[in-house]
PDB file of N, CA and C in Angstrom:
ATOM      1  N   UNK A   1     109.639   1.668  19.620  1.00  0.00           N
ATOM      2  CA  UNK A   1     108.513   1.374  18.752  1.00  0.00           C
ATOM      3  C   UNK A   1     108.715   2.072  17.418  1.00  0.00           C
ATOM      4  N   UNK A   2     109.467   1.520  16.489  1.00  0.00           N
ATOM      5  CA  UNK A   2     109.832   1.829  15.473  1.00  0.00           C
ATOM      6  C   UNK A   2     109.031   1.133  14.231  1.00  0.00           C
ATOM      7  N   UNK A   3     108.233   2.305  13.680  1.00  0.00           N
ATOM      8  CA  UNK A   3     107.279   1.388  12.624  1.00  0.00           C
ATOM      9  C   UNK A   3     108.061   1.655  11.186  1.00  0.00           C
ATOM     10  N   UNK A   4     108.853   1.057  10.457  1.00  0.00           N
ATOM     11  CA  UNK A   4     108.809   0.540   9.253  1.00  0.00           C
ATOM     12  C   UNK A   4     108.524   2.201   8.418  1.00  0.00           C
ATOM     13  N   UNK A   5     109.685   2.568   8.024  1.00  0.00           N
ATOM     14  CA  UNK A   5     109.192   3.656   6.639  1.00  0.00           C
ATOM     15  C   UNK A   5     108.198   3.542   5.695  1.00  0.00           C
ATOM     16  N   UNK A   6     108.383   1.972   5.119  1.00  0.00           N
ATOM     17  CA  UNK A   6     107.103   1.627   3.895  1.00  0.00           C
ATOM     18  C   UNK A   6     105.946   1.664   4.769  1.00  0.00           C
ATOM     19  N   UNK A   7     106.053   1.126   5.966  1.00  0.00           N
ATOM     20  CA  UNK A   7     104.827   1.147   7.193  1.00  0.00           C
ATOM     21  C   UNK A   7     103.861   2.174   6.665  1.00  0.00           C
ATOM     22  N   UNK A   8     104.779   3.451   7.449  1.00  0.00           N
ATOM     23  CA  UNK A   8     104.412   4.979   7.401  1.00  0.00           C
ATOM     24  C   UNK A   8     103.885   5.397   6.053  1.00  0.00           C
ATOM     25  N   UNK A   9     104.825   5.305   4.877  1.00  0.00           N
ATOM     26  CA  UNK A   9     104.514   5.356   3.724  1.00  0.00           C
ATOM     27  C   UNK A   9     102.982   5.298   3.103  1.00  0.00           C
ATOM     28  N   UNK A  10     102.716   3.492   2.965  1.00  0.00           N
ATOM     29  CA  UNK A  10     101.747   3.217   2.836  1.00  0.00           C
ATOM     30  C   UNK A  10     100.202   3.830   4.006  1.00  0.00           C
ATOM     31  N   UNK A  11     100.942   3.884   5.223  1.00  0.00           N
ATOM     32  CA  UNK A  11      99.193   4.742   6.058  1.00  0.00           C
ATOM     33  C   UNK A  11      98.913   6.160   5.033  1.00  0.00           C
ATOM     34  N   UNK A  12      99.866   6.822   4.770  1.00  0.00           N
ATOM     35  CA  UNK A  12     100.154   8.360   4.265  1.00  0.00           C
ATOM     36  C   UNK A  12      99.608   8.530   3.290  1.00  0.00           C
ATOM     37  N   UNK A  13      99.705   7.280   2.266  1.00  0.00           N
ATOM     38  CA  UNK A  13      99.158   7.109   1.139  1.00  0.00           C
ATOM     39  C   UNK A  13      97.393   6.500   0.888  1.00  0.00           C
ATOM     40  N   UNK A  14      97.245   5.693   2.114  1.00  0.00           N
ATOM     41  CA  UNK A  14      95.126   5.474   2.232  1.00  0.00           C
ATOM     42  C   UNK A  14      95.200   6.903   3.045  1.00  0.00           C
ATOM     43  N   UNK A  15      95.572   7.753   3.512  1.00  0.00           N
ATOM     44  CA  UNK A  15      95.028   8.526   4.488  1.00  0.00           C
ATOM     45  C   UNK A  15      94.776   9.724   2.599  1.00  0.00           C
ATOM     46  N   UNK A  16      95.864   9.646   2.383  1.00  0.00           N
ATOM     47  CA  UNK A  16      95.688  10.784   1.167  1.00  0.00           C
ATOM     48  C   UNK A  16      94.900   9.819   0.187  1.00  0.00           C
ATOM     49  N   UNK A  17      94.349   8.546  -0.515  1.00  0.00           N
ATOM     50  CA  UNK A  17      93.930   8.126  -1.190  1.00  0.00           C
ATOM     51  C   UNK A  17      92.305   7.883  -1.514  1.00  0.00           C
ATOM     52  N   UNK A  18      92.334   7.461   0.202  1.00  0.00           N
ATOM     53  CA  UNK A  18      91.154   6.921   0.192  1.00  0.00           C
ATOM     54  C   UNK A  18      90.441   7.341   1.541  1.00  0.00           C
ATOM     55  N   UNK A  19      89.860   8.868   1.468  1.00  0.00           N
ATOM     56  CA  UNK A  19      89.448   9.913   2.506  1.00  0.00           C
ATOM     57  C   UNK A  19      88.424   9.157   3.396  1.00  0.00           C
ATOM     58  N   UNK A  20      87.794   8.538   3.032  1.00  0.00           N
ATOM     59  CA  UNK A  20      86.425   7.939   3.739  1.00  0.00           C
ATOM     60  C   UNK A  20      87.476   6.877   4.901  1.00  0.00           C
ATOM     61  N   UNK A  21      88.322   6.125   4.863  1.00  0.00           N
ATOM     62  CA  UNK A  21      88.709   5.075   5.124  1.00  0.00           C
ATOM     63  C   UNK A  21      88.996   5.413   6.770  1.00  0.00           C
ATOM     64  N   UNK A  22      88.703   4.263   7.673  1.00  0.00           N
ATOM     65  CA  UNK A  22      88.853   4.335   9.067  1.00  0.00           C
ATOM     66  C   UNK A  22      90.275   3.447   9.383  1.00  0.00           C
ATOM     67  N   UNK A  23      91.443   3.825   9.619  1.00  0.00           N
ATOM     68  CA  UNK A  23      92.630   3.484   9.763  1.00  0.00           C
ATOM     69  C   UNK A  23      93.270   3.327  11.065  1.00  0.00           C
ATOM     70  N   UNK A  24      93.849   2.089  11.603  1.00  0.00           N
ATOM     71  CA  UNK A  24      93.898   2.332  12.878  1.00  0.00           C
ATOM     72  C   UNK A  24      95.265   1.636  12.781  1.00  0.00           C
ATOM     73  N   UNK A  25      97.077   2.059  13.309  1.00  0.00           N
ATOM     74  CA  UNK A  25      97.988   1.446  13.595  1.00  0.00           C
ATOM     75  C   UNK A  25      98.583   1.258  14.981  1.00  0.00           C
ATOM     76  N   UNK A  26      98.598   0.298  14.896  1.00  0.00           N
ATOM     77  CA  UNK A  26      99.226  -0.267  16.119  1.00  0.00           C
ATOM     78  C   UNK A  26     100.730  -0.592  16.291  1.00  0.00           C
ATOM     79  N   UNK A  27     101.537   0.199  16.771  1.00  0.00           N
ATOM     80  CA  UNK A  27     102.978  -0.173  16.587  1.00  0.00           C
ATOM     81  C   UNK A  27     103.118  -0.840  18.407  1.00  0.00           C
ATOM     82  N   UNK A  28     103.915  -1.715  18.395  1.00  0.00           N
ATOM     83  CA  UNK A  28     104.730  -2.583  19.345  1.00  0.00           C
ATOM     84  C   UNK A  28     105.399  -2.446  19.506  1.00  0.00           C
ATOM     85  N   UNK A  29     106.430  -2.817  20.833  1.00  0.00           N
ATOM     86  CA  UNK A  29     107.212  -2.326  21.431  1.00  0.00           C
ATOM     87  C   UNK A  29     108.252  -3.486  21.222  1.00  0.00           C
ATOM     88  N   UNK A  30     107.860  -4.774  20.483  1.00  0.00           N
ATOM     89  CA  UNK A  30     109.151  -5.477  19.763  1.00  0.00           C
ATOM     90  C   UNK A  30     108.603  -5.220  17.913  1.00  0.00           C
ATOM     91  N   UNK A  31     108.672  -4.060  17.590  1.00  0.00           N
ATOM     92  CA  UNK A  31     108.952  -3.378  16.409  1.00  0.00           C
ATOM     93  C   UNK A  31     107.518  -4.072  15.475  1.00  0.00           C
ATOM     94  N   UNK A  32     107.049  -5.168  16.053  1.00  0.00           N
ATOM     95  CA  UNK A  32     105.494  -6.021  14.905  1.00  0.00           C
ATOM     96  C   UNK A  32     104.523  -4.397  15.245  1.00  0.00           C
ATOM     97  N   UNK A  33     104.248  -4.348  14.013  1.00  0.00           N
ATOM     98  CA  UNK A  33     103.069  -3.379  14.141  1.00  0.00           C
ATOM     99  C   UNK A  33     101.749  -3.913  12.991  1.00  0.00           C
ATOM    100  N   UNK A  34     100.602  -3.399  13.902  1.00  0.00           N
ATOM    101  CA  UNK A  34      99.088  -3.891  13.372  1.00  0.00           C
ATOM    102  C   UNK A  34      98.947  -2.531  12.173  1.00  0.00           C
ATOM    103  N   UNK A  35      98.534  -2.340  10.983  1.00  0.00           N
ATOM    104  CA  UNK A  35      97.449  -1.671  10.272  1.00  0.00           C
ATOM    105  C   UNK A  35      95.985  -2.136   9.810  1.00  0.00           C
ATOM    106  N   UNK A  36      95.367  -1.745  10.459  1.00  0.00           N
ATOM    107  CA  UNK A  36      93.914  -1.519  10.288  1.00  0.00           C
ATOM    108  C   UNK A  36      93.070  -0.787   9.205  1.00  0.00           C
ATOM    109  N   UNK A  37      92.712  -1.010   8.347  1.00  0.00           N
ATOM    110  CA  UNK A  37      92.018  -0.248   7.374  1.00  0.00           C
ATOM    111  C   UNK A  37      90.412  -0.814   6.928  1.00  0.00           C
ATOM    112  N   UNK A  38      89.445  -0.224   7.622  1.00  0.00           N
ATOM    113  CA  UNK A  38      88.324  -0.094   7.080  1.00  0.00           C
ATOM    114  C   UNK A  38      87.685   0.790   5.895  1.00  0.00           C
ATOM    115  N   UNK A  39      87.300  -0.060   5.051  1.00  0.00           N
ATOM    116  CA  UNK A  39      86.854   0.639   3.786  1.00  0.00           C
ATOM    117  C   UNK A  39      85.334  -0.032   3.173  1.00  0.00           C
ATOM    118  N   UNK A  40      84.515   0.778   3.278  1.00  0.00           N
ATOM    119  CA  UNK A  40      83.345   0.773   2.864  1.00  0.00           C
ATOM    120  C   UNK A  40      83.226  -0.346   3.079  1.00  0.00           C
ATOM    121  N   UNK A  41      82.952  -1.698   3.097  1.00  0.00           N
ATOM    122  CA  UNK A  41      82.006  -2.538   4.180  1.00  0.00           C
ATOM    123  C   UNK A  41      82.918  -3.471   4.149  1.00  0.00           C
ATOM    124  N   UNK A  42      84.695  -3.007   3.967  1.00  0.00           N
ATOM    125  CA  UNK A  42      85.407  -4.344   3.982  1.00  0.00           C
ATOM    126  C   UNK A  42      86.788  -4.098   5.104  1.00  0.00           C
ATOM    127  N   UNK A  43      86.980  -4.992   5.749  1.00  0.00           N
ATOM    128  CA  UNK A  43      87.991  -4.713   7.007  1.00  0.00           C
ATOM    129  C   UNK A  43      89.802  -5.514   6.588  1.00  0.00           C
ATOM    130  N   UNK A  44      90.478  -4.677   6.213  1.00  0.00           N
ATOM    131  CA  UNK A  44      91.740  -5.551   6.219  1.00  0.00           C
ATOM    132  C   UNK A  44      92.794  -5.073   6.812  1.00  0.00           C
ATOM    133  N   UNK A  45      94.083  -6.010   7.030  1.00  0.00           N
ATOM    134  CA  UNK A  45      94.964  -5.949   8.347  1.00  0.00           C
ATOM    135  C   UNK A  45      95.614  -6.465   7.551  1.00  0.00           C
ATOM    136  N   UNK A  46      96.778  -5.560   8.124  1.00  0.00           N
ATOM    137  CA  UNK A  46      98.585  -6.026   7.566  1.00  0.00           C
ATOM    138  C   UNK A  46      99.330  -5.821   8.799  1.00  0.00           C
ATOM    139  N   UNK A  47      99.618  -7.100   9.116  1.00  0.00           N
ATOM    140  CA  UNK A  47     100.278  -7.243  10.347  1.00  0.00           C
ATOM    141  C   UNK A  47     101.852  -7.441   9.950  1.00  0.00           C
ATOM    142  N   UNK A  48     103.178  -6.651  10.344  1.00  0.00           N
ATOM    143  CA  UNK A  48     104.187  -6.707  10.103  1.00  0.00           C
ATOM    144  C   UNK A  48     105.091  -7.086  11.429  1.00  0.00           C
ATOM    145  N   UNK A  49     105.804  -8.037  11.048  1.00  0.00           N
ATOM    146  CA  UNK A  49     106.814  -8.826  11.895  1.00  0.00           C
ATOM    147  C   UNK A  49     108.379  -8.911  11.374  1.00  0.00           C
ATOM    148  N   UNK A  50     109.118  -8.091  12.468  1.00  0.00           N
ATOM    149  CA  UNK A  50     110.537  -7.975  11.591  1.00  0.00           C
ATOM    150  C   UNK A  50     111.368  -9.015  11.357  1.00  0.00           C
ATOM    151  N   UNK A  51     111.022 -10.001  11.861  1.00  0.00           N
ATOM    152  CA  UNK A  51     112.033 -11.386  11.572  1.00  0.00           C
ATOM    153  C   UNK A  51     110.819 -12.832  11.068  1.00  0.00           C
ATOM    154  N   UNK A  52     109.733 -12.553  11.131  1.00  0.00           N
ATOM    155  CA  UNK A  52     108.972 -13.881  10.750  1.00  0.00           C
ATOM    156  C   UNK A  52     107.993 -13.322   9.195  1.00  0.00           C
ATOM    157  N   UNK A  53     107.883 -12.103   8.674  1.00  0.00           N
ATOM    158  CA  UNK A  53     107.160 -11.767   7.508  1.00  0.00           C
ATOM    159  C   UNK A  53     106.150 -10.909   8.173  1.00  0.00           C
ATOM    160  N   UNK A  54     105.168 -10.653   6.625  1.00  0.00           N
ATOM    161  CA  UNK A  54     104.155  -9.940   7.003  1.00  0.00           C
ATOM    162  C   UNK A  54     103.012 -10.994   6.015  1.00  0.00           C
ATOM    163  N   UNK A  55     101.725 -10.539   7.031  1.00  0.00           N
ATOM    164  CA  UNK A  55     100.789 -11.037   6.257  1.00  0.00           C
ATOM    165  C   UNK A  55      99.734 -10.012   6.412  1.00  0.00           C
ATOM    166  N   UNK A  56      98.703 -10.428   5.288  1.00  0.00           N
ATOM    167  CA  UNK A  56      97.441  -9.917   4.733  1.00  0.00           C
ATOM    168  C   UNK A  56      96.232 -10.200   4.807  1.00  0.00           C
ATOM    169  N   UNK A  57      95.574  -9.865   5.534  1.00  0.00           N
ATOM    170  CA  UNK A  57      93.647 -10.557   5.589  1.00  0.00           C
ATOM    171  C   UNK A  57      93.196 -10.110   5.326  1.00  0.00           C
ATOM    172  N   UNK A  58      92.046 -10.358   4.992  1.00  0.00           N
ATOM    173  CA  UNK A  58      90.603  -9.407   4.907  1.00  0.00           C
ATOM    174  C   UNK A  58      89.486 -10.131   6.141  1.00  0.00           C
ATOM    175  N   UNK A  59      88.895  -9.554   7.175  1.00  0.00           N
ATOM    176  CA  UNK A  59      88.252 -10.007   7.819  1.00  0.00           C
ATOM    177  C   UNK A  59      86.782  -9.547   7.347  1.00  0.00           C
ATOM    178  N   UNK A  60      86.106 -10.329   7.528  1.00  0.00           N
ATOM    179  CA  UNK A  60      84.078 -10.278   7.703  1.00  0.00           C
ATOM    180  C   UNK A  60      83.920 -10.100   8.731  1.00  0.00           C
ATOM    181  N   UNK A  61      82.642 -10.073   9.351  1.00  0.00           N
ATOM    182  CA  UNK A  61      82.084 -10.207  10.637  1.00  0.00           C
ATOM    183  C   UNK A  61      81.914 -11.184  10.690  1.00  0.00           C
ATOM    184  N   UNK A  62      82.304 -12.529  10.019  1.00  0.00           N
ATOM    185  CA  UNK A  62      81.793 -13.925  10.830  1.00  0.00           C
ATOM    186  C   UNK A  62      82.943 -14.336  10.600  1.00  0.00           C
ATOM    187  N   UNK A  63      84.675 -13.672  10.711  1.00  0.00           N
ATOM    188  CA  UNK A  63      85.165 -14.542  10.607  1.00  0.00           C
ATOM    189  C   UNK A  63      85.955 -14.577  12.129  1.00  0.00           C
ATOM    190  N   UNK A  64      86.231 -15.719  12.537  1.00  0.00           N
ATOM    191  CA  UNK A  64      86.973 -16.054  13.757  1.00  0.00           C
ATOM    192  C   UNK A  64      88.002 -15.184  14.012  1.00  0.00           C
ATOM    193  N   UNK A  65      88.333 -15.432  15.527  1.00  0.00           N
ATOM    194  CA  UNK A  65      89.090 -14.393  15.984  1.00  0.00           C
ATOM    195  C   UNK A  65      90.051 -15.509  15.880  1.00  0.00           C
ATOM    196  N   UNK A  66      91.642 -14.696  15.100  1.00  0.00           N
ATOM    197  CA  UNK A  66      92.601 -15.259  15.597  1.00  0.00           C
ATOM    198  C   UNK A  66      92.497 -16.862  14.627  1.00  0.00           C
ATOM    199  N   UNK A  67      92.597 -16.413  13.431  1.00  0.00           N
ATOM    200  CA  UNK A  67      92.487 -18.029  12.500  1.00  0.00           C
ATOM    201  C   UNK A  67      93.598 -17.425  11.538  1.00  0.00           C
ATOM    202  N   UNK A  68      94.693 -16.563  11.760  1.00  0.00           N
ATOM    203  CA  UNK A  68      95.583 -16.451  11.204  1.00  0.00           C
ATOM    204  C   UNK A  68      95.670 -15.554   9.515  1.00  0.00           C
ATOM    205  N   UNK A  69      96.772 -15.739   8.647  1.00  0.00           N
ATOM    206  CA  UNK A  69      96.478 -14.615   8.014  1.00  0.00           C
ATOM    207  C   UNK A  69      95.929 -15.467   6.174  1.00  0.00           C
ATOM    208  N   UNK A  70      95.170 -14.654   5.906  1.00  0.00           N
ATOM    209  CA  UNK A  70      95.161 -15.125   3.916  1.00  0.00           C
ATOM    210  C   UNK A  70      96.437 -15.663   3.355  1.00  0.00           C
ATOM    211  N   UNK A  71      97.308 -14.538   3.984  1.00  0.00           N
ATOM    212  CA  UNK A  71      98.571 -14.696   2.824  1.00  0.00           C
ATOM    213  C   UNK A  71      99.454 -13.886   3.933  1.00  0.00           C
ATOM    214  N   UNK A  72     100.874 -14.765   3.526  1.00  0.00           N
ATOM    215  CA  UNK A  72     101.906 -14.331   4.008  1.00  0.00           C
ATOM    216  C   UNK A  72     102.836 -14.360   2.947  1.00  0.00           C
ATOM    217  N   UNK A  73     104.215 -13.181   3.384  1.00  0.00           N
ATOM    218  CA  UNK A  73     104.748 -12.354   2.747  1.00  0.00           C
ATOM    219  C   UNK A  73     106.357 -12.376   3.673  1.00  0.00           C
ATOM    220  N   UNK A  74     107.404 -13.058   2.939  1.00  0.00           N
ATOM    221  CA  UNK A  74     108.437 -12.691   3.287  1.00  0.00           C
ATOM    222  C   UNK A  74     108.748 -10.618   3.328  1.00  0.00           C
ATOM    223  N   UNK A  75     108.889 -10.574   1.842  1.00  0.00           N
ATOM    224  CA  UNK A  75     108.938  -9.327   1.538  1.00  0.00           C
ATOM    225  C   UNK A  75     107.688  -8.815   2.002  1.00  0.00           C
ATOM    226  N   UNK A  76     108.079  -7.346   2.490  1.00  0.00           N
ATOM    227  CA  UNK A  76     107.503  -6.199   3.315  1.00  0.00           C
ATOM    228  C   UNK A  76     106.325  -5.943   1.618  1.00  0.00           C
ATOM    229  N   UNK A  77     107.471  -5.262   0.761  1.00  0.00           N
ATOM    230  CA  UNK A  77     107.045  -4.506  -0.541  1.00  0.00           C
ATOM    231  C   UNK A  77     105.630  -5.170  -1.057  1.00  0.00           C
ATOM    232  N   UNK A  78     106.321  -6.930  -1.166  1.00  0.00           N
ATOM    233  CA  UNK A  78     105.129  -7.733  -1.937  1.00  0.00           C
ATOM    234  C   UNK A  78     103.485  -7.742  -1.044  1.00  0.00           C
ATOM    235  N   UNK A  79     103.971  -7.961   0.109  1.00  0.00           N
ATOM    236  CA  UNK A  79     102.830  -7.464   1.361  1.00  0.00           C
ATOM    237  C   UNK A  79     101.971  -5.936   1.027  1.00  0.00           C
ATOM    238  N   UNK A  80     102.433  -4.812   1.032  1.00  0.00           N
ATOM    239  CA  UNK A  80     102.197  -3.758   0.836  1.00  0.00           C
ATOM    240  C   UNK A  80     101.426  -3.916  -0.536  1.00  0.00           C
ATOM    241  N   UNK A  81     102.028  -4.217  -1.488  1.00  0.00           N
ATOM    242  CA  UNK A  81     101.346  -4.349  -2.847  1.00  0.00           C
ATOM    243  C   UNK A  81     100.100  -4.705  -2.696  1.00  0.00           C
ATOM    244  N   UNK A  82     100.107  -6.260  -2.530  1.00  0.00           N
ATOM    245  CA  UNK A  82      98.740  -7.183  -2.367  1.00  0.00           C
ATOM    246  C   UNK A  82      97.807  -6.263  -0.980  1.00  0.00           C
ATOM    247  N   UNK A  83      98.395  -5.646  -0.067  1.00  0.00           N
ATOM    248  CA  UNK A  83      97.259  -4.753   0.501  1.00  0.00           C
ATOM    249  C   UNK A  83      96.653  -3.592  -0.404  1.00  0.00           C
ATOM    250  N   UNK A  84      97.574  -2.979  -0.788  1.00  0.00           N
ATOM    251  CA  UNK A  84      96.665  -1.712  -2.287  1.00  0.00           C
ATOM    252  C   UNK A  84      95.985  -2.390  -2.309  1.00  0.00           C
ATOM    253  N   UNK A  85      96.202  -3.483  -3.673  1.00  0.00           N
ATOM    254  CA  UNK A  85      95.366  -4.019  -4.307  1.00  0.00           C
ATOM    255  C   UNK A  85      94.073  -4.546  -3.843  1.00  0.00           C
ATOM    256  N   UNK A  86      93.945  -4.808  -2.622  1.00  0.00           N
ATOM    257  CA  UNK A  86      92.602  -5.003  -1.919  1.00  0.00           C
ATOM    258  C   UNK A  86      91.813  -3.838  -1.430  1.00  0.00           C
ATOM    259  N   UNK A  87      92.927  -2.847  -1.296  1.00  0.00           N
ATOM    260  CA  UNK A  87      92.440  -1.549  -1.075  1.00  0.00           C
ATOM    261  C   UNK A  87      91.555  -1.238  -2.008  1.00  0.00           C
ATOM    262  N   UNK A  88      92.536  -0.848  -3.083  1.00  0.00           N
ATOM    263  CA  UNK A  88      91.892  -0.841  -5.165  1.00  0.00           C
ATOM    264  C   UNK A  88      90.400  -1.369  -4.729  1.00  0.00           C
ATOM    265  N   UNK A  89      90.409  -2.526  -4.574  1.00  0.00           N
ATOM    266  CA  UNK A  89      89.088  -3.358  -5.217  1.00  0.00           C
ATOM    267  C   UNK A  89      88.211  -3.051  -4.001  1.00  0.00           C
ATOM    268  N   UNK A  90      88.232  -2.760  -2.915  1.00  0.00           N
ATOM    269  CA  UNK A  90      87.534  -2.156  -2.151  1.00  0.00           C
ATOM    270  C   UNK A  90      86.866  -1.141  -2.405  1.00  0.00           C
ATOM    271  N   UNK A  91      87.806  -0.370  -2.692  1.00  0.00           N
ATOM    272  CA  UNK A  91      87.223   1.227  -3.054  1.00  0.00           C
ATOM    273  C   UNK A  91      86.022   0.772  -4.066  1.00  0.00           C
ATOM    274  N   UNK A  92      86.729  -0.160  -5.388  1.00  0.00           N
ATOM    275  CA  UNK A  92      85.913  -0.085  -6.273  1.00  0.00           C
ATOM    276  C   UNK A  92      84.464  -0.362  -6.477  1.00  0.00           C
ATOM    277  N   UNK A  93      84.480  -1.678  -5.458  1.00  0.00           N
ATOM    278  CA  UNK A  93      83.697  -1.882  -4.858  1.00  0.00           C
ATOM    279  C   UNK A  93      82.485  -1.324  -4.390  1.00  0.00           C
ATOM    280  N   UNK A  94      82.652  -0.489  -3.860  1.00  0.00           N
ATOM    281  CA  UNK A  94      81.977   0.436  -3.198  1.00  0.00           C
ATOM    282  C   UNK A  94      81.305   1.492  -4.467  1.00  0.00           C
ATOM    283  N   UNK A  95      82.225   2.016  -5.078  1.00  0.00           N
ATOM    284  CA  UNK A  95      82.192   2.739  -6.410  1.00  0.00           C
ATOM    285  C   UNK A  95      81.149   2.289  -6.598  1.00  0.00           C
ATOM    286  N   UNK A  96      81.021   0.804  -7.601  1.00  0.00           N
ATOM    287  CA  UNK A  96      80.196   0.104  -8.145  1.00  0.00           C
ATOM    288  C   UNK A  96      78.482  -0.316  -7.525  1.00  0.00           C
ATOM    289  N   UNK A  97      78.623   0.014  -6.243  1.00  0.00           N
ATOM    290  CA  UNK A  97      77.532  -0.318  -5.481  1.00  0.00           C
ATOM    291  C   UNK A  97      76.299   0.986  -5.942  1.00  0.00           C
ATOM    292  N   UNK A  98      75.225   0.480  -5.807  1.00  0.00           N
ATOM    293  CA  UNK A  98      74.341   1.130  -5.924  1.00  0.00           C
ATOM    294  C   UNK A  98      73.305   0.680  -4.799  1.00  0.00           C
ATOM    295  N   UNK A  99      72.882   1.193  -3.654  1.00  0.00           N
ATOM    296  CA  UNK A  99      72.085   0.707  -2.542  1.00  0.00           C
ATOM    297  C   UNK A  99      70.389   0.850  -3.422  1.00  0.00           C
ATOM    298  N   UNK A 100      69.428   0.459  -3.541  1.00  0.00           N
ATOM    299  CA  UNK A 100      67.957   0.434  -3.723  1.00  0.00           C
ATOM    300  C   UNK A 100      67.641   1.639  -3.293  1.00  0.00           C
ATOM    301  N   UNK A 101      66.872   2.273  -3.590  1.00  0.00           N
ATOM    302  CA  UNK A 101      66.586   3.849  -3.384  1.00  0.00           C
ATOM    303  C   UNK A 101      64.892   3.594  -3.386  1.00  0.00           C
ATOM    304  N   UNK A 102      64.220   3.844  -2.143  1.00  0.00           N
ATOM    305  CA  UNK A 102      63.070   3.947  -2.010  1.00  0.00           C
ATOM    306  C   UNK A 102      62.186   5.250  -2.114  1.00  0.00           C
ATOM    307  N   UNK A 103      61.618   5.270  -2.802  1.00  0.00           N
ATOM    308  CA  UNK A 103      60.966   6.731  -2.947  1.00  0.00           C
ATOM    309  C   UNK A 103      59.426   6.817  -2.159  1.00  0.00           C
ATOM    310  N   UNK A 104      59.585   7.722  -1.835  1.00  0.00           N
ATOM    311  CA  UNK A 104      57.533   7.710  -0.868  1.00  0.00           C
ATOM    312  C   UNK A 104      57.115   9.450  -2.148  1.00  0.00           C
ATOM    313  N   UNK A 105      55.798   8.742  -1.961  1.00  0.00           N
ATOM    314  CA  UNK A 105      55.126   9.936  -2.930  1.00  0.00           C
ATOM    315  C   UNK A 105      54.027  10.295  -1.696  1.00  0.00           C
ATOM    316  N   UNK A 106      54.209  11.673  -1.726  1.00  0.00           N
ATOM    317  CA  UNK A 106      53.218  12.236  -0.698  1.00  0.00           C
ATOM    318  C   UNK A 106      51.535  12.136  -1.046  1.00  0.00           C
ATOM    319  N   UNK A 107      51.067  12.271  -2.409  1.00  0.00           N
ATOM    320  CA  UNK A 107      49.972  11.930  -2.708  1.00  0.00           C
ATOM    321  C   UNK A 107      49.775   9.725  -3.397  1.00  0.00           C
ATOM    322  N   UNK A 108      50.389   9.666  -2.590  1.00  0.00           N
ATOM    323  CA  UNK A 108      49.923   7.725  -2.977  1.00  0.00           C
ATOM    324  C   UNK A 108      48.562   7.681  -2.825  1.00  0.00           C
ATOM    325  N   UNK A 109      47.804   7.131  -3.663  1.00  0.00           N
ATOM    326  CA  UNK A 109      46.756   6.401  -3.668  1.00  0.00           C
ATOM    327  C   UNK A 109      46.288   5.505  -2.366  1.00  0.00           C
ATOM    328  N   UNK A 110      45.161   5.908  -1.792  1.00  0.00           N
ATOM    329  CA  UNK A 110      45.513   4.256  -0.271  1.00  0.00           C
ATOM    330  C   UNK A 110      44.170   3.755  -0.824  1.00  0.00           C
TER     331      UNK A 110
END
């Protein structure tokens, strides 16, 4: 179960990048390994396969199990890239969010 240097690389790099993030890899015992990365309300997977490519999703909660990937990726590198980059906009994402902030006043009027 040999995962891929850039594999390793890239976990090393959300684990040091992006502290909040819930990361989960799955290496196989014919060398395909799963990465898992949850980031603030967005779920994506880079599934790597040593002889057929790698691909890239982003899953929702309504999306089907098993409907295959966004984008596929001969190259490992170009794969890795386009995951940052969803990473990036994730984070930013989140950055940018501002949730509604409810305030209670102890003397309200009833």
């Amino acid at each position: 179960m040999k995962t891929p240097d850039k594999v390793q690389d890239l976990v090393a790099e959300v684990v040091h990048r992006y502290s909040g993030a819930h990361i989960e890899l799955d290496p196989l015992p014919s060398r395909v390994c799963f990465l898992w990365v949850s980031l603030s309300r967005r779920h994506l997977v880079l599934k790597y396969h040593p002889t057929e490519g790698t691909g890239v999703s982003e899953n929702f909660d309504d999306t089907p199990l098993f409907t295959g990937h966004d984008v596929a990726y001969d190259s490992l590198d170009e794969a890795i890239n386009h995951f940052k980059s969803l990473l990036a906009d994730a984070a930013q994402t989140e950055a940018d969010y501002q949730p509604q902030a409810l305030v209670l006043r102890e003397n309200f009027p009833n």
